[in-house]
C-alpha atoms as a PDB file:
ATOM      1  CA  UNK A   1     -22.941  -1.852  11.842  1.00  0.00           C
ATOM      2  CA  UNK A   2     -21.626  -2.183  15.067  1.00  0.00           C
ATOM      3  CA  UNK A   3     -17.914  -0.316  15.948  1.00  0.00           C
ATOM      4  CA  UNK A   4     -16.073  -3.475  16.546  1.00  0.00           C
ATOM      5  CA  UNK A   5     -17.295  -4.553  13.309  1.00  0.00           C
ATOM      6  CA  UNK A   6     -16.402  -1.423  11.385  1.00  0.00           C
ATOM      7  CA  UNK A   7     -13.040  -1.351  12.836  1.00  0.00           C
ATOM      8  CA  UNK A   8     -12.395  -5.224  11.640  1.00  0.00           C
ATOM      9  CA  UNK A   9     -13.705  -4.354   8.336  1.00  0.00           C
ATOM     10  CA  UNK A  10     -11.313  -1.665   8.157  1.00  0.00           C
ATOM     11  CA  UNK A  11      -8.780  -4.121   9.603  1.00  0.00           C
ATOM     12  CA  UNK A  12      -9.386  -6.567   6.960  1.00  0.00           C
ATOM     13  CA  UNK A  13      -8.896  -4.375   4.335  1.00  0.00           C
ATOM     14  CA  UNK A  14      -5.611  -2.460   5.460  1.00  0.00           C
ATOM     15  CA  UNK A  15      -4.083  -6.158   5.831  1.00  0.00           C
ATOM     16  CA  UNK A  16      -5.067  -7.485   2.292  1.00  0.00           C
ATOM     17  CA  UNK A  17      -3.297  -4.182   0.962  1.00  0.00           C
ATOM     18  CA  UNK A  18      -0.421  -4.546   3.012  1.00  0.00           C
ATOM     19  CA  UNK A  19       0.468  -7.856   2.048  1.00  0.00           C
ATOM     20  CA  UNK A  20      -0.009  -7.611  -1.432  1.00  0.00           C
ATOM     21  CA  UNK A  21       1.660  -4.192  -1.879  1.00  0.00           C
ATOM     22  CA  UNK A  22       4.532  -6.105  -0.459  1.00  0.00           C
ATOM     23  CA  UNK A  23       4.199  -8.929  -2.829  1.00  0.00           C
ATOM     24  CA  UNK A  24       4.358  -6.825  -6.128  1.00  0.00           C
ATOM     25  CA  UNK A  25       7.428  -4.481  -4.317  1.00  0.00           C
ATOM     26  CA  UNK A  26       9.272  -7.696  -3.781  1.00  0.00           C
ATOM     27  CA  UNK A  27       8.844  -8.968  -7.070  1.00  0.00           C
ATOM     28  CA  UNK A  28       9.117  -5.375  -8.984  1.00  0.00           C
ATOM     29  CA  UNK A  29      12.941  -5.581  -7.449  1.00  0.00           C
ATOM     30  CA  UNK A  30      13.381  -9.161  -7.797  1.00  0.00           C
ATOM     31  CA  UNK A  31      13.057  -8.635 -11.439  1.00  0.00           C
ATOM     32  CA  UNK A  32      15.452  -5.872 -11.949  1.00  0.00           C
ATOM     33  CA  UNK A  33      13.287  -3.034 -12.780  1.00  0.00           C
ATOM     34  CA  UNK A  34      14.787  -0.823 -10.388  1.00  0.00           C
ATOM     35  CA  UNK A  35      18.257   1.143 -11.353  1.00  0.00           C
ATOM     36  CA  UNK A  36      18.819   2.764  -8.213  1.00  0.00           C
ATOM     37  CA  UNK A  37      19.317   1.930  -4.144  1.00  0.00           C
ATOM     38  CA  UNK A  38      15.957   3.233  -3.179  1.00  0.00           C
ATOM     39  CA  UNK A  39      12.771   2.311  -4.517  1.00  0.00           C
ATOM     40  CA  UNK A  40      10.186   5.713  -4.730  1.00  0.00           C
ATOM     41  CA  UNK A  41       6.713   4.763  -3.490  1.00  0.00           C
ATOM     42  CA  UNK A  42       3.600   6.068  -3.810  1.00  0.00           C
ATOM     43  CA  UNK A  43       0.016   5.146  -2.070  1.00  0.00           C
ATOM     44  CA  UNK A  44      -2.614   6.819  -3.301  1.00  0.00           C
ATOM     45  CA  UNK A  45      -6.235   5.826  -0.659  1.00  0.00           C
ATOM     46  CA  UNK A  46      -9.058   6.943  -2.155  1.00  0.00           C
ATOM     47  CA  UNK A  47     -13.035   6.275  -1.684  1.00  0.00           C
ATOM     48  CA  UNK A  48     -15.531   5.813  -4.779  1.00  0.00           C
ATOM     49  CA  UNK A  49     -18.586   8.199  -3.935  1.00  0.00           C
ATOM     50  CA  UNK A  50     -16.676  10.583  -1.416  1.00  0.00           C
ATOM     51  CA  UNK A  51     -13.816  13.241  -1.737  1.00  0.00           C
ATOM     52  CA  UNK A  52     -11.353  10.850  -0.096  1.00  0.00           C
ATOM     53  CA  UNK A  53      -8.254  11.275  -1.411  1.00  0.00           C
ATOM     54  CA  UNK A  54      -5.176  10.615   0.361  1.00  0.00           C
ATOM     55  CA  UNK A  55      -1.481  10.044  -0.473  1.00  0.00           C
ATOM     56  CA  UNK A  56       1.645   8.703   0.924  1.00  0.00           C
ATOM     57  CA  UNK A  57       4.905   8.779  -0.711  1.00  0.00           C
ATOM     58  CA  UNK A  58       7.803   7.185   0.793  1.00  0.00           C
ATOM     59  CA  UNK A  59      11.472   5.536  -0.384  1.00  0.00           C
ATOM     60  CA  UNK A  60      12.425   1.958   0.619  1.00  0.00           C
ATOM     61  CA  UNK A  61      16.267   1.399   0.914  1.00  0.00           C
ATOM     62  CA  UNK A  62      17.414  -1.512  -1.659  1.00  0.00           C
ATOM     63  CA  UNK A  63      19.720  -4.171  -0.593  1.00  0.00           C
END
């Protein structure tokens, strides 16, 4: 597999997450479920057959 290849692969993927990570966030608060002015996050990136394992936590300010 060529680099530019790999890269849009990786692309791809990273988009498809983003936008539907924002999807169910959107519609986690639309529905009420949150009691508080930030929203907690957590990412958690992992690989199946390596020891990838990587996490992200972050808040998101509520409107």
């Amino acid at each position: 597999m060529s680099e530019d290849a790999f890269n849009m692969s990786i692309r791809k993927f990273l988009k498809e997450v983003g936008v539907t990570s924002q999807r169910k966030i959107e519609e986690t608060v639309r529905e009420g479920h949150i009691g508080d002015k930030r929203l907690k996050v957590r990412m958690t990136l992992t690989a199946e057959g390596t020891g990838l394992n990587h996490v992200v936590d972050g808040e998101i300010e509520l409107p």
